[in-house]
N, C-alpha and C. Protein backbone atom coordinates (compact mmCIF):
# COMPACT_ATOMS: atom_id res chain seq x y z
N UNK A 1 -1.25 47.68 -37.30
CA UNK A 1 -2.06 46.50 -37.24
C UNK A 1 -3.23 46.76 -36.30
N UNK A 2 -4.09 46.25 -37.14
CA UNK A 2 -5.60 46.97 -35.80
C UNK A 2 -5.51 45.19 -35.16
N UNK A 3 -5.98 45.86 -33.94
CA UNK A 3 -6.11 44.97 -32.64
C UNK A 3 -7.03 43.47 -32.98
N UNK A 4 -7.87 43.47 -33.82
CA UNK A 4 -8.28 42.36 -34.11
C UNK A 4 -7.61 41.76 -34.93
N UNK A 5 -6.73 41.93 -35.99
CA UNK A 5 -5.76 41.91 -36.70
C UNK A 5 -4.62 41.09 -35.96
N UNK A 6 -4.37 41.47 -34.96
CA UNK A 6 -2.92 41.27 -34.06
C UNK A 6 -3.86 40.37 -33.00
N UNK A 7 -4.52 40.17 -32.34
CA UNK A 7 -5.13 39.14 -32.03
C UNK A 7 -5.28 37.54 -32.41
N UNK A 8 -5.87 37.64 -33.86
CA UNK A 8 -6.42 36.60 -34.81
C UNK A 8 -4.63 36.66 -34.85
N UNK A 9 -3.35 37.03 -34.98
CA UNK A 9 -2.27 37.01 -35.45
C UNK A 9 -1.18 36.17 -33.73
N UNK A 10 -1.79 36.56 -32.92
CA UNK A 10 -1.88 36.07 -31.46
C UNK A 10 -2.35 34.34 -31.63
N UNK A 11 -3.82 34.38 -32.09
CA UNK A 11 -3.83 33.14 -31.86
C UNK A 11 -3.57 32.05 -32.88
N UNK A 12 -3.46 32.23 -34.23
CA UNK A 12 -2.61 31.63 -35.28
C UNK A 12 -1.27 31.36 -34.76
N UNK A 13 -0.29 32.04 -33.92
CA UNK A 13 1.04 31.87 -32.89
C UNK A 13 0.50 30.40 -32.39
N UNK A 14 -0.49 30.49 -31.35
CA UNK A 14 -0.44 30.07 -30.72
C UNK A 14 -0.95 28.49 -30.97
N UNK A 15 -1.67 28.39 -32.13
CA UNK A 15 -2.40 27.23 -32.88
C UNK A 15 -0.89 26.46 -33.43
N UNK A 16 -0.15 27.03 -34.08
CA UNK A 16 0.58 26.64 -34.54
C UNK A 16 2.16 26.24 -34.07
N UNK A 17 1.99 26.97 -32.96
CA UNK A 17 3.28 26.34 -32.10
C UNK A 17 3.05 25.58 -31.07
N UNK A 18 1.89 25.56 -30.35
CA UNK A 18 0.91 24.73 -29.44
C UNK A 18 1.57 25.12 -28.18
N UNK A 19 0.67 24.61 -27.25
CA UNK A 19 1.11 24.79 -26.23
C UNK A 19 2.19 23.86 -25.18
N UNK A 20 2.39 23.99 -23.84
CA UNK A 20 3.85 23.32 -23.96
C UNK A 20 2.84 21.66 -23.48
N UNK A 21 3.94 20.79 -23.95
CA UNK A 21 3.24 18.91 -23.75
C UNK A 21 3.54 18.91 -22.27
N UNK A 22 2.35 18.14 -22.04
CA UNK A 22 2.78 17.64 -20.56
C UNK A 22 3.75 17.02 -20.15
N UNK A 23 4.19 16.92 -18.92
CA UNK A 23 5.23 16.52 -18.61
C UNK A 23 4.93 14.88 -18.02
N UNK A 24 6.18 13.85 -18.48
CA UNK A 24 5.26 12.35 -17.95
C UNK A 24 7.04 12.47 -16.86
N UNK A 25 6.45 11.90 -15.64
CA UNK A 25 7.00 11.49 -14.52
C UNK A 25 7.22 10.06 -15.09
N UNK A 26 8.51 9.36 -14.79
CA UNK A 26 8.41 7.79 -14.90
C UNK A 26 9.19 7.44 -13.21
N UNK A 27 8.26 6.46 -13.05
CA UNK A 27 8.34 5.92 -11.41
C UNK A 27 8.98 5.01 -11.59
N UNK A 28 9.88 4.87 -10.48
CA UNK A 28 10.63 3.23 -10.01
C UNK A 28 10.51 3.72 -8.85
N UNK A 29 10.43 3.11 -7.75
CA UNK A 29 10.39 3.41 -6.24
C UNK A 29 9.18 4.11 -6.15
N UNK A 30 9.18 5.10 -5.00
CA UNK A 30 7.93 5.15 -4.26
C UNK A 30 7.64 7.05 -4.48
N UNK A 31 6.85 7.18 -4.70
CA UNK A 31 6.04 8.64 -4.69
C UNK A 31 5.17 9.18 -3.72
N UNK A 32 5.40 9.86 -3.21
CA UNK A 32 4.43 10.75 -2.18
C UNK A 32 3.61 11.22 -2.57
N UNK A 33 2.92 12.77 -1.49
CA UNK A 33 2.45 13.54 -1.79
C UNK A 33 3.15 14.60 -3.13
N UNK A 34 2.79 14.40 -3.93
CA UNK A 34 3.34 15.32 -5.35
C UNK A 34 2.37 15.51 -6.07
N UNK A 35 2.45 16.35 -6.91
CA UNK A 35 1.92 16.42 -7.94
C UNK A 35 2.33 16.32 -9.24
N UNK A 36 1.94 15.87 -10.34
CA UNK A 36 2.59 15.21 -11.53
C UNK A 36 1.76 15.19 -12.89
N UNK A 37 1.87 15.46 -14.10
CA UNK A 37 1.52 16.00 -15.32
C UNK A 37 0.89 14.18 -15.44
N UNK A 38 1.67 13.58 -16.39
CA UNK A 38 1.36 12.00 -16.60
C UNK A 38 2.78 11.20 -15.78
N UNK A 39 1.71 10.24 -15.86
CA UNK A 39 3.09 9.32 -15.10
C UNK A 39 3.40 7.73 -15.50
N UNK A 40 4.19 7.23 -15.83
CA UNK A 40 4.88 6.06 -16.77
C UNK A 40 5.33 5.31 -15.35
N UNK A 41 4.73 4.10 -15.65
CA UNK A 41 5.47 2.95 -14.39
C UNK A 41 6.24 2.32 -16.09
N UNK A 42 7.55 2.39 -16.31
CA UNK A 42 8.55 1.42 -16.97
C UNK A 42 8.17 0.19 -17.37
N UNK A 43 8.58 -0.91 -17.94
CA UNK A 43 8.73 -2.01 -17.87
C UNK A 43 9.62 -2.49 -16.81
N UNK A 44 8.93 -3.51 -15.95
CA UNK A 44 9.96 -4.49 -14.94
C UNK A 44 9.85 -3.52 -14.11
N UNK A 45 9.51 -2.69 -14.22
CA UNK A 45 9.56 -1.40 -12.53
C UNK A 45 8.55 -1.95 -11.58
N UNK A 46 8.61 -1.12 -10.20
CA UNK A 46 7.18 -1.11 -9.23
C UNK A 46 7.46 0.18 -9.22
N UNK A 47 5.95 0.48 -8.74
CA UNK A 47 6.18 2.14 -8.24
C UNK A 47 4.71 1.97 -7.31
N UNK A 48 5.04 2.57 -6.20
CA UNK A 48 3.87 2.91 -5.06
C UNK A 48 3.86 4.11 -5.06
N UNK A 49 2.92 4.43 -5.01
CA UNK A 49 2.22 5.70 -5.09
C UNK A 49 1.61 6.28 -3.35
N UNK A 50 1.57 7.35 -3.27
CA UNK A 50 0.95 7.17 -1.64
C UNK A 50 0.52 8.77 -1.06
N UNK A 51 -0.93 8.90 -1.78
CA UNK A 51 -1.04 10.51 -1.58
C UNK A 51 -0.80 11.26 -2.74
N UNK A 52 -0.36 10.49 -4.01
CA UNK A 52 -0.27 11.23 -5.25
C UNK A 52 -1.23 11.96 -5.98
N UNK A 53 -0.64 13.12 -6.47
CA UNK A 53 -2.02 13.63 -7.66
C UNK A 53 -1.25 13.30 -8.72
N UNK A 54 -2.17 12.66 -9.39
CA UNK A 54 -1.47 12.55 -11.39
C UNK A 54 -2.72 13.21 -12.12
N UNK A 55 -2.30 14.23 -13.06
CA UNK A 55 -3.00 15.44 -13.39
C UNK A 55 -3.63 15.01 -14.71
N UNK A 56 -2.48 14.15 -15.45
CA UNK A 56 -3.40 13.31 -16.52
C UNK A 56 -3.50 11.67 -16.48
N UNK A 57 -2.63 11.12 -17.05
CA UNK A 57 -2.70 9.29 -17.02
C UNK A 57 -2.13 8.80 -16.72
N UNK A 58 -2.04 7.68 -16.03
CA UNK A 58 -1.17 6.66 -15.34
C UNK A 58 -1.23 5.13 -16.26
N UNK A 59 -0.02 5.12 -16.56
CA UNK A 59 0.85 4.23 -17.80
C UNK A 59 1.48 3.30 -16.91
N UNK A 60 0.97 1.72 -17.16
CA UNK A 60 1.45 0.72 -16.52
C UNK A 60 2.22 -0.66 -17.45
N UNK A 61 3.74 -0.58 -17.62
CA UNK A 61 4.21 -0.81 -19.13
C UNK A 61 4.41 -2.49 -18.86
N UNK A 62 4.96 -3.26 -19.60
CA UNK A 62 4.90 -4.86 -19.22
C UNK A 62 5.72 -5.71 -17.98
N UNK A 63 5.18 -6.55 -17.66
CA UNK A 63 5.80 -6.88 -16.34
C UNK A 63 5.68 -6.13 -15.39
N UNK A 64 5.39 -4.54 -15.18
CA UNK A 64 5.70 -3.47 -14.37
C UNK A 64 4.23 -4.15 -12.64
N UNK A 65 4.77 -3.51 -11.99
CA UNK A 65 3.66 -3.18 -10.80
C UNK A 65 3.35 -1.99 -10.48
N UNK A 66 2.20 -1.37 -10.28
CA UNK A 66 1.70 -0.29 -9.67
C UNK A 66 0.84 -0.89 -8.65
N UNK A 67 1.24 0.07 -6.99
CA UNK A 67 0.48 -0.11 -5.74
C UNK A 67 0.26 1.56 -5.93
N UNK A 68 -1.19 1.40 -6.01
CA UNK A 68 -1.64 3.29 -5.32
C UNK A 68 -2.72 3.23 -4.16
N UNK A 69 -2.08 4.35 -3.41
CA UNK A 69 -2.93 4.32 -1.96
C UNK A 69 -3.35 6.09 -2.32
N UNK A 70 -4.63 6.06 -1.77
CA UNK A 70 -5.08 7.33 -1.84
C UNK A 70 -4.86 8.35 -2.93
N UNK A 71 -4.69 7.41 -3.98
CA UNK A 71 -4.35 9.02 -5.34
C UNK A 71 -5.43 9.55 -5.49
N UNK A 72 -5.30 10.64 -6.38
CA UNK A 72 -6.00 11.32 -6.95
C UNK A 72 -6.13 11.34 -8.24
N UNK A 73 -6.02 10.54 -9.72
CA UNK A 73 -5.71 11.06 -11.29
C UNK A 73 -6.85 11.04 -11.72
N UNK A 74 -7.03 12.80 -12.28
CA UNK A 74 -7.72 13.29 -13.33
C UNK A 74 -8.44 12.10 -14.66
N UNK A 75 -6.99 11.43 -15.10
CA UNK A 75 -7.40 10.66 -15.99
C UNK A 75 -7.59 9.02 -15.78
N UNK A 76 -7.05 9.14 -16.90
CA UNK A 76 -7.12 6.77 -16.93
C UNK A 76 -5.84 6.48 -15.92
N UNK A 77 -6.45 5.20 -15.64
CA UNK A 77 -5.43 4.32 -15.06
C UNK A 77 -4.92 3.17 -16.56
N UNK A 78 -4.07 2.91 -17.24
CA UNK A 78 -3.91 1.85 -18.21
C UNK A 78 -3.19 1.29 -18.15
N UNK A 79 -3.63 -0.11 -18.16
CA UNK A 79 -2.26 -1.15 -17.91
C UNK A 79 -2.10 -2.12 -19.44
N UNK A 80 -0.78 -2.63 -19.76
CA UNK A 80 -0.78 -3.85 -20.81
C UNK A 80 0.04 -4.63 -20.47
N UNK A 81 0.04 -5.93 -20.26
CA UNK A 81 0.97 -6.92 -19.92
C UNK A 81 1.49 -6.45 -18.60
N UNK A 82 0.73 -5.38 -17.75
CA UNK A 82 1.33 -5.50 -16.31
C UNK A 82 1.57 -6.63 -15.37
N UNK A 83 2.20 -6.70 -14.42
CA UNK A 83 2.09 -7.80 -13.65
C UNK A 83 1.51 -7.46 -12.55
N UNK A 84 1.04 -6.96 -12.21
CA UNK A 84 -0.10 -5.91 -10.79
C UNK A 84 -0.65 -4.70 -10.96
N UNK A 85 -1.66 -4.64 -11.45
CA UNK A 85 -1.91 -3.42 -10.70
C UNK A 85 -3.10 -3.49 -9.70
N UNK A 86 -3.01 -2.32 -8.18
CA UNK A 86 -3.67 -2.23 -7.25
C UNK A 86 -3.68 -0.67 -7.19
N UNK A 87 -5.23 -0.16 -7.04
CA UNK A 87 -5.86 1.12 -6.74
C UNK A 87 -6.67 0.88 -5.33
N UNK A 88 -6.04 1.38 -4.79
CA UNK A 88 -7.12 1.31 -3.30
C UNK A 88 -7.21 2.31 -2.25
N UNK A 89 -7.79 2.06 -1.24
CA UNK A 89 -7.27 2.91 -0.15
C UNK A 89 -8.03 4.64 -0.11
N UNK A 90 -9.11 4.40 -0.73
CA UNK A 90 -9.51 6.04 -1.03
C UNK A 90 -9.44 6.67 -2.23
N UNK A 91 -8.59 5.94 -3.18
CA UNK A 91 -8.62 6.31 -4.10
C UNK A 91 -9.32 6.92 -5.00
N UNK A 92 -9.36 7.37 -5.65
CA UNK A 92 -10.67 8.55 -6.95
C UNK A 92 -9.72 8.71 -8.60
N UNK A 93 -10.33 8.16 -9.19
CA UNK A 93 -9.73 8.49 -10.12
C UNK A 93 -11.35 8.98 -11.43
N UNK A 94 -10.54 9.80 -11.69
CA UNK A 94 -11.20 10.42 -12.78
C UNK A 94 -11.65 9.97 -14.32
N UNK A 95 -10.94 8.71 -14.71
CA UNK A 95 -11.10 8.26 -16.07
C UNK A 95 -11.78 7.05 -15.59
N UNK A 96 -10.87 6.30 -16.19
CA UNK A 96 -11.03 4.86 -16.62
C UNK A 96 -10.32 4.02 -15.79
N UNK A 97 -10.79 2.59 -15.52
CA UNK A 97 -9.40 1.95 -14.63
C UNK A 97 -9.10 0.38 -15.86
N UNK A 98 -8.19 0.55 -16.57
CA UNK A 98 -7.99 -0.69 -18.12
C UNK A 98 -6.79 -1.37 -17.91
N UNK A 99 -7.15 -2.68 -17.86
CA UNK A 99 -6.22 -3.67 -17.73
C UNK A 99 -6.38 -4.94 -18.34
N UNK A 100 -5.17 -5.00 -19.17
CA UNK A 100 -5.37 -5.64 -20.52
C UNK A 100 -3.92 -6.83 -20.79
N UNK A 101 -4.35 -8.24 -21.02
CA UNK A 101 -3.37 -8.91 -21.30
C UNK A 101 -2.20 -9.06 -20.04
N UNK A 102 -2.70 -9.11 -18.58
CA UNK A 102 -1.46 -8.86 -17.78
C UNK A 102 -1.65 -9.97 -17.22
N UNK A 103 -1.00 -9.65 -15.42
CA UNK A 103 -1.14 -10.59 -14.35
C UNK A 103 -2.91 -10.42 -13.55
N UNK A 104 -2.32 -9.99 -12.41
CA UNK A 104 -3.67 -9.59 -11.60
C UNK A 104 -4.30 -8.12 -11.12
N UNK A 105 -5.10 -7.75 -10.63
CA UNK A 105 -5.59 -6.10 -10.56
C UNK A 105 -6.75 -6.41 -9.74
N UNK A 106 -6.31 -5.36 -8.85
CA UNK A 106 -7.67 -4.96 -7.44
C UNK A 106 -7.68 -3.70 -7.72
N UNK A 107 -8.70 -3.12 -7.38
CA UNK A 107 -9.61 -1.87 -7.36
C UNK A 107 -10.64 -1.96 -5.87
N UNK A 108 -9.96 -1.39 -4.95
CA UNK A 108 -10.96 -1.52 -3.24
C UNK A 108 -10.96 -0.31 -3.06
N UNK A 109 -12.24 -0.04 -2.77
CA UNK A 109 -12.75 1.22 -1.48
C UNK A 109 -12.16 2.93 -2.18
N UNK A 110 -12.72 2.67 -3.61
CA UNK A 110 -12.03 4.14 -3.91
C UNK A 110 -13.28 4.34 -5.28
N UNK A 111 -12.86 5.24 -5.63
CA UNK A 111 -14.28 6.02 -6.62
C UNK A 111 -13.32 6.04 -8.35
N UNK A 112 -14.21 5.56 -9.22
CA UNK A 112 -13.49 5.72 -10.12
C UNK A 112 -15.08 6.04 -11.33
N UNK A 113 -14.70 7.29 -11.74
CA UNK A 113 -15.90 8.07 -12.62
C UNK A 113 -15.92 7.09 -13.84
N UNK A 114 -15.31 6.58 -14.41
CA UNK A 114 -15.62 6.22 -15.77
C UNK A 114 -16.25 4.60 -15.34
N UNK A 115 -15.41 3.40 -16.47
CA UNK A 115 -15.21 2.31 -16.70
C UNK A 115 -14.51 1.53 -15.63
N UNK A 116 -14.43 0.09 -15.36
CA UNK A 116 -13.21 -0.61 -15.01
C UNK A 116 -13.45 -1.66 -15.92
N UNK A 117 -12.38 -2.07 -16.84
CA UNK A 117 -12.15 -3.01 -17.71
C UNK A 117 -10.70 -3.82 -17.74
N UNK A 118 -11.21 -4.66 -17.38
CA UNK A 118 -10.57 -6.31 -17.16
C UNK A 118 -10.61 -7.42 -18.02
N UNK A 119 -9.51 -7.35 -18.87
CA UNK A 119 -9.75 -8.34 -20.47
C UNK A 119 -8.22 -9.02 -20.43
N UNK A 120 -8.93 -10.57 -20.64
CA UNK A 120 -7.81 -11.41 -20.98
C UNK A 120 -6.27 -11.37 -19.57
N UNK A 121 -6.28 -11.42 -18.35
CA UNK A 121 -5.81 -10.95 -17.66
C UNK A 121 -5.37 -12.81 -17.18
N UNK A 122 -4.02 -12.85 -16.62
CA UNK A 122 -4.43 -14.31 -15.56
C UNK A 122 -3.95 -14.73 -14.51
N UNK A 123 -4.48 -13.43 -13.88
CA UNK A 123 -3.97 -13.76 -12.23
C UNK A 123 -5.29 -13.15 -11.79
N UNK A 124 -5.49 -13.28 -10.67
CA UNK A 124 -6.40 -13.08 -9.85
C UNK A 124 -7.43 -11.47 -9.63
N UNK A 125 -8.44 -11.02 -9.97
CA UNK A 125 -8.79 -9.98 -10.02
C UNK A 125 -10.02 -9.82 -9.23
N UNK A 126 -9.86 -8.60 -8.48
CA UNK A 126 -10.82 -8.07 -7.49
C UNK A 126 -11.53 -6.45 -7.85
N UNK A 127 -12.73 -6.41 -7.94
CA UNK A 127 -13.53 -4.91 -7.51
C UNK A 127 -14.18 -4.56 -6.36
N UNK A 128 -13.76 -4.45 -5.34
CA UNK A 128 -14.34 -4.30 -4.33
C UNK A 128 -14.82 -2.72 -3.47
N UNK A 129 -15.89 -2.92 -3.33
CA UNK A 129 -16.07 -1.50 -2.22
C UNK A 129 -16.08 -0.50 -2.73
N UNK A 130 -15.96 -0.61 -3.99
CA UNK A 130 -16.14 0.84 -4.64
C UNK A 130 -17.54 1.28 -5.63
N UNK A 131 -16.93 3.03 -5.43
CA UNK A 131 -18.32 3.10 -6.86
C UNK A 131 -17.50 3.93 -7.93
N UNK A 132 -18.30 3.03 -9.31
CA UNK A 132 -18.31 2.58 -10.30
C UNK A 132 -19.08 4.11 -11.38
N UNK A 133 -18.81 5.00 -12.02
CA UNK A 133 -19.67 6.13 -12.24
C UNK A 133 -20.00 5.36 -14.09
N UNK A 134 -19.27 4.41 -13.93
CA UNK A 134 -19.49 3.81 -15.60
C UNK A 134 -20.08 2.18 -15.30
N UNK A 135 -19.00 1.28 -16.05
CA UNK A 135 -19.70 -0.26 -16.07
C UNK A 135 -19.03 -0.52 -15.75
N UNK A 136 -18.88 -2.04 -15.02
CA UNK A 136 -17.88 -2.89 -14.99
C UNK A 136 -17.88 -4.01 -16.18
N UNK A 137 -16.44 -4.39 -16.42
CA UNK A 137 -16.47 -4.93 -18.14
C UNK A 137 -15.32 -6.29 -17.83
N UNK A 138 -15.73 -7.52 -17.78
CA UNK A 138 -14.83 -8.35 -16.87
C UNK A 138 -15.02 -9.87 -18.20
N UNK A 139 -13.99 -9.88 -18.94
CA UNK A 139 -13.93 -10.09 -20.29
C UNK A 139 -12.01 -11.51 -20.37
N UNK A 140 -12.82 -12.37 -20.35
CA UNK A 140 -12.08 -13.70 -21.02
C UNK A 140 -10.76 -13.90 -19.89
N UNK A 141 -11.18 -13.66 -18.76
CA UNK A 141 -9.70 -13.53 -18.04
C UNK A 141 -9.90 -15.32 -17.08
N UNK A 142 -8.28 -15.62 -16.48
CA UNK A 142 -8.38 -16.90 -16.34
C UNK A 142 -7.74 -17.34 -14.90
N UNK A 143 -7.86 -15.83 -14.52
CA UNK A 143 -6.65 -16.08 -12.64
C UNK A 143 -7.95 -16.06 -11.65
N UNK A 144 -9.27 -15.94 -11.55
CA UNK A 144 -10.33 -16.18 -10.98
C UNK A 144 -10.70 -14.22 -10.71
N UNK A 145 -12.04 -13.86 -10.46
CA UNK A 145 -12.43 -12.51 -10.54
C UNK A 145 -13.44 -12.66 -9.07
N UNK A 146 -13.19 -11.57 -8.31
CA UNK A 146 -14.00 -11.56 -7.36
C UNK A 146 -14.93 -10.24 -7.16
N UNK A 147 -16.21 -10.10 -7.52
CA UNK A 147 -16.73 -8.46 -7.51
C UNK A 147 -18.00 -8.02 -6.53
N UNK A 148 -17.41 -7.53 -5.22
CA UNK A 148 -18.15 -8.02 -4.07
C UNK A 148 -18.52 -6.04 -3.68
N UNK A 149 -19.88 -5.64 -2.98
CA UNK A 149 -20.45 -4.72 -2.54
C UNK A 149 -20.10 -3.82 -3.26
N UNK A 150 -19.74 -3.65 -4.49
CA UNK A 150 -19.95 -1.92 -5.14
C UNK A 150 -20.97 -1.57 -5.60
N UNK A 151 -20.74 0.06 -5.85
CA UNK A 151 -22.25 0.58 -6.31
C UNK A 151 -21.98 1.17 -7.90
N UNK A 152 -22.29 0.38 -9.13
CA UNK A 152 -21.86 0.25 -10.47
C UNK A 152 -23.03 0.94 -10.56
N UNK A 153 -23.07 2.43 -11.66
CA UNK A 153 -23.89 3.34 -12.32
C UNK A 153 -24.25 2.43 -13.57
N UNK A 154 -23.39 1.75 -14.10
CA UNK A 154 -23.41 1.50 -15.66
C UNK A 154 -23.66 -0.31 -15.54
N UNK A 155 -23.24 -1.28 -16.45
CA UNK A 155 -23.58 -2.65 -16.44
C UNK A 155 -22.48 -3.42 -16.08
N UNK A 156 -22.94 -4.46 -15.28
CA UNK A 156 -21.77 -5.47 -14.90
C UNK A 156 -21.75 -6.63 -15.89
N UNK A 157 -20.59 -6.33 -16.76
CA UNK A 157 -20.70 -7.28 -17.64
C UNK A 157 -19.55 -8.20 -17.79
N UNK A 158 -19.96 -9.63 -17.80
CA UNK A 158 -18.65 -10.96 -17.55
C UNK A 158 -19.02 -11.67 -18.54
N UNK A 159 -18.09 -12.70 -19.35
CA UNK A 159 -18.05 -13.21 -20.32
C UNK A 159 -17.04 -13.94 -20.68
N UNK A 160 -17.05 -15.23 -20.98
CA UNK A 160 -15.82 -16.14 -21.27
C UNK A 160 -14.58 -16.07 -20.10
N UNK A 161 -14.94 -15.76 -19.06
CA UNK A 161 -13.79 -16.13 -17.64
C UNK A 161 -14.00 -17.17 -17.21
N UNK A 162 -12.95 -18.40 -17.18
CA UNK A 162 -12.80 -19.20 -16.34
C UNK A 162 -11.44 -19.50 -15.44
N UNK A 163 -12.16 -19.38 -14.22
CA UNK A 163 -13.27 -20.04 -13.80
C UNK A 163 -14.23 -18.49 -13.86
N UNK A 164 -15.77 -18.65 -13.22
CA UNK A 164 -16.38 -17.66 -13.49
C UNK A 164 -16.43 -16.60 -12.44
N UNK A 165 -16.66 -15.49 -12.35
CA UNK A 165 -16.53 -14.74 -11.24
C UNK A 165 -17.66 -14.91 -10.07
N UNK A 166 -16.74 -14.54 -8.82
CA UNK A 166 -17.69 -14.69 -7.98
C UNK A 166 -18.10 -13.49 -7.15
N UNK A 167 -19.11 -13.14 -6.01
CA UNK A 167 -18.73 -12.08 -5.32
C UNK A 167 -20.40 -11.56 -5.36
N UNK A 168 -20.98 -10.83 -5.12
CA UNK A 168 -22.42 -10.47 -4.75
C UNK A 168 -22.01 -9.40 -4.04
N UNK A 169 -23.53 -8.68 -3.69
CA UNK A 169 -24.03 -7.80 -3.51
C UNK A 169 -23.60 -6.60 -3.88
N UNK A 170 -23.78 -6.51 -4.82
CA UNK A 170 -23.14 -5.56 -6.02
C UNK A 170 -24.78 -4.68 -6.34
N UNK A 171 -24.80 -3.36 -6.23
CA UNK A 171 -25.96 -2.24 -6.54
C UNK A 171 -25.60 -1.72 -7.78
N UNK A 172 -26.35 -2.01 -8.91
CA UNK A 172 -26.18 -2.17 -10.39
C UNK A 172 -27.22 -1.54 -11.20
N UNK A 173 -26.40 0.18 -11.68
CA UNK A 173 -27.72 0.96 -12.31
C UNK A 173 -28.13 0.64 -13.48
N UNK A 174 -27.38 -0.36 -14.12
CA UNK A 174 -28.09 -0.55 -15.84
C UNK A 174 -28.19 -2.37 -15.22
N UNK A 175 -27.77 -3.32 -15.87
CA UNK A 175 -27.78 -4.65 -16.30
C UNK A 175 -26.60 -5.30 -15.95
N UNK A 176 -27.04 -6.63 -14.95
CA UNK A 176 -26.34 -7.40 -14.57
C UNK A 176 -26.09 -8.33 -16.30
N UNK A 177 -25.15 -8.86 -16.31
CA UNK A 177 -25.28 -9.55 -17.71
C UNK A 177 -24.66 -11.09 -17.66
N UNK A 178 -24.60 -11.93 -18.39
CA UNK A 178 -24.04 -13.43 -18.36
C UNK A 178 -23.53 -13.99 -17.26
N UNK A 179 -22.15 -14.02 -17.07
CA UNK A 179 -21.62 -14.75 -15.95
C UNK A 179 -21.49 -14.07 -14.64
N UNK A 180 -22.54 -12.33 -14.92
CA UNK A 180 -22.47 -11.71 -13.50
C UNK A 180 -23.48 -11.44 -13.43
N UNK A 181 -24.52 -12.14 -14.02
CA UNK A 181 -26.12 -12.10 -13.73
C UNK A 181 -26.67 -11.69 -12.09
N UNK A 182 -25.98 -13.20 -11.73
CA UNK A 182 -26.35 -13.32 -10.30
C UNK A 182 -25.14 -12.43 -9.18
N UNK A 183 -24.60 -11.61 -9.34
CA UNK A 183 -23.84 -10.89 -8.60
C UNK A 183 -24.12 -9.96 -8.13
């Protein structure tokens, strides 16, 4: 077999058996300094986080709570029907921060490259102190929204929340929009 032969025969192996799946951590209790592939907060669980790296996504399942202090994840933060989630404390996350159909969600004093999106939520929600490398997206929720001194790359956009959000001095690289015009 000539070497290009057995190569192209190398990577057909390797296309077709793939490589190995990441590994998902599922939290109940509390996490340190670790490092971790993806990571699953359960249904009905909490899990605090404190110094964590999560290498791909952080999965926040119904009812569940997530507290993270100082993580680090590569990817999204995603929540559905959570009952808390909180990112703070230094935090950096690399994706997205999505929270959808739950309770309440803060985001303070930490860096998050993509999005933060806040839809249909009804407990109380905060963005504070942070920067924003995407938009903020703050969409039909009904526990009150507070979005005070961050520095948003992308548009702050609010719509159908009542009551309406409050919070100012917000540094906004595209378009303040509807109910966060004045923010």
């Amino acid at each position: 077999m000539k070497r290009s032969e057995f190569a192209f025969a190398a990577l057909m192996t390797l296309a077709f058996t793939g490589l190995p799946a990441a590994e998902e951590t599922v939290c109940r209790g509390s996490i340190g300094r670790r490092t971790v592939d993806n990571l699953r907060v359960p249904q009905d669980a909490t899990c605090n986080l404190r110094r964590t790296r999560v290498k791909g996504t952080i999965k926040v399942e119904s009812n569940a709570t997530l507290r993270a202090q100082r993580v680090v994840v590569i990817g999204n933060v995603q929540a559905e029907n959570a009952l808390l989630v909180v990112v703070a404390g230094g935090s950096r996350i690399g994706g997205s921060v999505q929270v959808v159909q739950g309770g309440g969600a803060t985001v303070a004093d930490s860096d998050v490259d993509g999005d933060i999106l806040y839809d249909d939520n009804q407990d109380l929600l905060k963005v504070l102190r942070t920067d924003i490398g995407g938009s903020v997206q703050v969409f039909q929720n009904s526990g009150g929204v507070e979005i005070r001194r961050n520095v948003i790359d992308g548009n702050l956009q609010c719509k159908e929340n009542d009551p309406p959000p409050v919070g100012g001095r917000n540094v906004v690289g595209g378009n303040k929009e509807d109910q966060c015009e004045g923010l």
